[in-house]
Protein backbone atom coordinates (compact mmCIF):
# COMPACT_ATOMS: atom_id res chain seq x y z
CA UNK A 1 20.53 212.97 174.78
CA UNK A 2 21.51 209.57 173.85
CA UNK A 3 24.25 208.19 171.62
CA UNK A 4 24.41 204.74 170.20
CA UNK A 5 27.21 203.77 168.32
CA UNK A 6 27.33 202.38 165.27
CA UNK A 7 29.03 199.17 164.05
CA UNK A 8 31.66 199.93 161.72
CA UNK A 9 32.25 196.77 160.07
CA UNK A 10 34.19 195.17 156.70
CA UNK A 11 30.64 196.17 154.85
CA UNK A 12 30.78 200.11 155.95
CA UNK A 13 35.00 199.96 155.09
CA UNK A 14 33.95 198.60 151.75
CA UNK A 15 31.67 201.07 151.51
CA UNK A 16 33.76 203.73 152.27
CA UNK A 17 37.20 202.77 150.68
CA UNK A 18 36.63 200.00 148.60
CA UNK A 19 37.32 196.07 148.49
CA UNK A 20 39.18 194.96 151.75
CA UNK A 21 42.58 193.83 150.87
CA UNK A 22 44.77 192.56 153.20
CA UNK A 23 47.34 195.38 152.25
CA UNK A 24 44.37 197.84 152.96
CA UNK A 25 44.06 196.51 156.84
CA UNK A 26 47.70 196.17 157.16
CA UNK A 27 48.27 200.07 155.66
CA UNK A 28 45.17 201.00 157.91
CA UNK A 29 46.10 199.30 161.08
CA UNK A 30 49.81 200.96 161.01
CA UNK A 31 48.65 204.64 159.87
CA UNK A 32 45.71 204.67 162.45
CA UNK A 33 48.90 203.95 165.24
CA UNK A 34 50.70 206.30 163.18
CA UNK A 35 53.56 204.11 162.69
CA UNK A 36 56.52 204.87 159.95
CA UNK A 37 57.01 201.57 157.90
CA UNK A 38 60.23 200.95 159.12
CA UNK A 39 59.68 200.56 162.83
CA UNK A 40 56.09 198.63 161.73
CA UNK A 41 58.44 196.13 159.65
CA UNK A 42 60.55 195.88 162.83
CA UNK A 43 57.73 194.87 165.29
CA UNK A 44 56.54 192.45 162.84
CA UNK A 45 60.07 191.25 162.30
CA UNK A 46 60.24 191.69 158.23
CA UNK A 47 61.93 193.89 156.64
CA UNK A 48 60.38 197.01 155.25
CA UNK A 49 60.45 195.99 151.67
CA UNK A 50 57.99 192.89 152.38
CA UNK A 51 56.38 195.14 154.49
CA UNK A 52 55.42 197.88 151.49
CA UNK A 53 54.94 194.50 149.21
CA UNK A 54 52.16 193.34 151.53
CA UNK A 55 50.78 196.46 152.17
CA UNK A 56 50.87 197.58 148.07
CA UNK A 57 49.06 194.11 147.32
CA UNK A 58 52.42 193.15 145.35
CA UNK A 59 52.61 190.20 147.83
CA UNK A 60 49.71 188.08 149.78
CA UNK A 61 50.49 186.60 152.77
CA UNK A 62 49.89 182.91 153.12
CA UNK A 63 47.15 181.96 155.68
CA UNK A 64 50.01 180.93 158.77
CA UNK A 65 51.62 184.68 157.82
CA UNK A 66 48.53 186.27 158.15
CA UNK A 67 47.81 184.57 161.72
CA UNK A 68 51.20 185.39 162.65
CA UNK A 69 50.76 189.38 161.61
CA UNK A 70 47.35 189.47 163.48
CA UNK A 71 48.50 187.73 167.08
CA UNK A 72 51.48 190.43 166.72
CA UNK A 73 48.52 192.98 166.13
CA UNK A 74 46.41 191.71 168.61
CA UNK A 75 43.73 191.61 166.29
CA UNK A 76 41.38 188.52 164.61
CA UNK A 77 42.90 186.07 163.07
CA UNK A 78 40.05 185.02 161.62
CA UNK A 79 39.73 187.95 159.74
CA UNK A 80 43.33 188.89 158.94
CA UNK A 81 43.52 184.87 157.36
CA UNK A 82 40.00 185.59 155.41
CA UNK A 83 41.19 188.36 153.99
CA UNK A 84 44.65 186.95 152.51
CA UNK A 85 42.81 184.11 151.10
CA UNK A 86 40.06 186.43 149.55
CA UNK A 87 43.31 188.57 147.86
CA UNK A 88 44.53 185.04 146.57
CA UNK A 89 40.86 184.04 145.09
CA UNK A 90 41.37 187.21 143.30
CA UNK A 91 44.85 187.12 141.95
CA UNK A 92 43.80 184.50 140.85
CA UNK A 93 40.42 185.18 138.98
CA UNK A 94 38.13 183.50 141.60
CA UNK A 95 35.96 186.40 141.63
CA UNK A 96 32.54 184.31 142.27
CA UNK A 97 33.19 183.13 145.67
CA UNK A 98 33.17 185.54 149.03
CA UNK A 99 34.73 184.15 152.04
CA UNK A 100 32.86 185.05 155.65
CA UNK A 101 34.15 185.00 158.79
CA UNK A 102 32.25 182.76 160.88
């Protein structure tokens, strides 16, 4: 028997859950280490109200936050800034351009 795995990428998430938000990642990252809010706010050193504001897509992290969120995560930065700036393109009705990450 063989078993390849599959490649679960930002196309299969959309598929699955929607448009990739940066609150969506940040939510997902924290609940799949099964992480309370308040001690994930801690280890990213804000406070757990900007915590539920990024995670509720009240707040978008600028491109430098973003960076700073993923090298705490040890995660992509490239993604984790893509994805803030794609939220801001569509706050702000830039709906006709889609960021990649290179």
């Amino acid at each position: 028997m063989t078993t390849k795995l599959k490649h679960y990428g930002t196309k299969e998430f959309e598929r699955d859950y929607g448009e990739l938000t940066f609150g969506k990642l940040l939510e997902s990252h924290r609940l799949s280490e099964e992480v309370s809010q308040k001690d994930f706010a801690k280890f990213l050193g804000i406070s757990a109200s900007s915590l539920c504001d990024l995670e509720k897509g009240r707040k978008i992290p600028s491109p430098r936050r973003a960076s700073l969120i993923a090298k705490k995560l040890k995660v992509s930065t490239k993604l984790w800034i893509k994805v803030a700036l794609q939220d801001y393109l569509s706050k702000e009705g830039i709906n006709n351009i889609k960021l990649t990450v290179a």
